[in-house]
Protein backbone atom coordinates (compact mmCIF):
# COMPACT_ATOMS: atom_id res chain seq x y z
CA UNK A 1 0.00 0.00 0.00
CA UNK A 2 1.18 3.39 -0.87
CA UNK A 3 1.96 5.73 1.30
CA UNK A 4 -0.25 8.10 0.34
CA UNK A 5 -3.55 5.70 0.51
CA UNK A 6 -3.04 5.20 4.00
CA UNK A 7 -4.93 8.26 4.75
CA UNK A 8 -8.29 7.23 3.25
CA UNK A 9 -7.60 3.36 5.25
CA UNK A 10 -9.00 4.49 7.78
CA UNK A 11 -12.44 5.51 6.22
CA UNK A 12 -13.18 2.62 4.56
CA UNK A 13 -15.18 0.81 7.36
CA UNK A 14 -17.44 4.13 7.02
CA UNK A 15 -18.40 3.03 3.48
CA UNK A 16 -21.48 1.38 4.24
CA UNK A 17 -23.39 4.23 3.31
CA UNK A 18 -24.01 4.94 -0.02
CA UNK A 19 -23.63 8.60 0.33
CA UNK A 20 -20.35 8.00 2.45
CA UNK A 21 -18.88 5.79 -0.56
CA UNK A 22 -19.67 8.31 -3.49
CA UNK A 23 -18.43 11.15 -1.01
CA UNK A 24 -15.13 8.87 0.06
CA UNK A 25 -14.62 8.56 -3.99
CA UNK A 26 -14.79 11.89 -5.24
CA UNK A 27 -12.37 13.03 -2.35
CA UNK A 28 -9.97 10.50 -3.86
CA UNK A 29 -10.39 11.68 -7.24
CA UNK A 30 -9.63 15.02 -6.09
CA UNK A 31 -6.62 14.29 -4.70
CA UNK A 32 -5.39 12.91 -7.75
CA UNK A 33 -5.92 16.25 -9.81
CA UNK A 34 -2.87 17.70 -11.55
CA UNK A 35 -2.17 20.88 -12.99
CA UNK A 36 -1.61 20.58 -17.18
CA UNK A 37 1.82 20.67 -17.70
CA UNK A 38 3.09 22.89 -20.77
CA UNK A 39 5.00 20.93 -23.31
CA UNK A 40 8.40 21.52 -23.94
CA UNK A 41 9.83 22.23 -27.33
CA UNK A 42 12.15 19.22 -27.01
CA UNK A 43 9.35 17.14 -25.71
CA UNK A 44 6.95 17.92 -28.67
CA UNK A 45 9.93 17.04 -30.83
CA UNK A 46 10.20 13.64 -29.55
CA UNK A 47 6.81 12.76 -29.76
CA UNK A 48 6.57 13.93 -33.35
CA UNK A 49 9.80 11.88 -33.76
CA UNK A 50 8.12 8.61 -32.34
CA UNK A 51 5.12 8.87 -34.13
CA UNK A 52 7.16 9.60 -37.50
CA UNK A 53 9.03 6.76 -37.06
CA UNK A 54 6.31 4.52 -35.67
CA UNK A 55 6.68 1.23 -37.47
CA UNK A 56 4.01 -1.01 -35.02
CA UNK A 57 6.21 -1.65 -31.65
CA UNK A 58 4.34 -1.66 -28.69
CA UNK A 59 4.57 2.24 -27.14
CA UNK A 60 4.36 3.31 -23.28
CA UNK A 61 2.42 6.65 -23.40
CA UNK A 62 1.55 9.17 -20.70
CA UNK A 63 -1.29 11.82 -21.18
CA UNK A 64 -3.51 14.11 -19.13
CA UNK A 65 -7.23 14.02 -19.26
CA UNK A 66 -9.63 15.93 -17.11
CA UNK A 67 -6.94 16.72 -14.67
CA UNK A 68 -5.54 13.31 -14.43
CA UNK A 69 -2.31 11.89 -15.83
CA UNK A 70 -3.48 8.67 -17.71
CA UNK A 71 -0.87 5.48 -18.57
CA UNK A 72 -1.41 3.37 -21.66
CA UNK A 73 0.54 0.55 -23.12
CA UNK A 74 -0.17 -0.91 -26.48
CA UNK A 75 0.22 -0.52 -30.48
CA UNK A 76 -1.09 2.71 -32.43
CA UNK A 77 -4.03 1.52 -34.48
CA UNK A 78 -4.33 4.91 -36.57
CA UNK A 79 -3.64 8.54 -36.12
CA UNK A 80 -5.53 10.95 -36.98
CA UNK A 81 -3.88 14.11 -38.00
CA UNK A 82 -6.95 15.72 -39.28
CA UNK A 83 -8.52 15.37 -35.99
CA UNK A 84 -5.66 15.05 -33.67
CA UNK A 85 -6.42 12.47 -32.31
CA UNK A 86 -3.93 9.11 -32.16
CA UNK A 87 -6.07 5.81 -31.15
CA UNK A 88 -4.01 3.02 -28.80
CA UNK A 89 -5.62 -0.37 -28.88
CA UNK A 90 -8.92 1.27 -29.42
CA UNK A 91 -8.69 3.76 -27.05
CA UNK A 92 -9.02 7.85 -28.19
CA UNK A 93 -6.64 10.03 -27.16
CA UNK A 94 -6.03 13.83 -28.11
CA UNK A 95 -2.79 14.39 -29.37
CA UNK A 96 -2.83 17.93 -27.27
CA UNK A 97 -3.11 16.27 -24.35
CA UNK A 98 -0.16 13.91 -24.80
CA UNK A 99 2.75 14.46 -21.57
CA UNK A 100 5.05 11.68 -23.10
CA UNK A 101 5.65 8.64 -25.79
CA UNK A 102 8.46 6.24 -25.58
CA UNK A 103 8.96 3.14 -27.85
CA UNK A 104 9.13 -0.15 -25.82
């Protein structure tokens, strides 16, 4: 267990009521929130580098999305460049909102 979940531990018994549980949930949610990070020059130029380059390897990519930094592994099924939008195993995510893409 992280050390930052310990806090909320001790709450849990308290969950037995529904209101308690969606309260309990959305003051965990909230303490994930992050601030949008500006990209950097370099790390724009790395992404576009990755994705020029793509040739189907598996990719690690980080991005933020309603105030959360999100993780996804997997391949690139398309990217949309008309859109902006680059799809992972399905999954839609705006290339603004990308923090980070590494090859495997």
């Amino acid at each position: 267990m992280k050390q930052s979940d310990r806090g909320m531990v001790r709450y849990a018994p308290y969950q037995s009521l529904v209101e308690q549980a969606k309260f309990l949930s959305a003051m965990r949610r909230s303490k994930q929130r992050v601030e949008q990070k500006t990209l950097m020059e370099d790390d724009a130029e790395a992404i576009n580098e990755v994705l020029s380059n793509y040739q189907g390897e598996e990719i690690v990519l980080d991005y933020f999305q309603s105030g959360v930094i999100r993780h996804v592994e997997g391949t690139i099924s398309r990217i949309d460049t008309i859109e902006g939008v680059l799809w992972v195993d399905g999954k839609r995510i705006p290339l603004p909102s990308l923090q980070a893409l590494n090859r495997k």
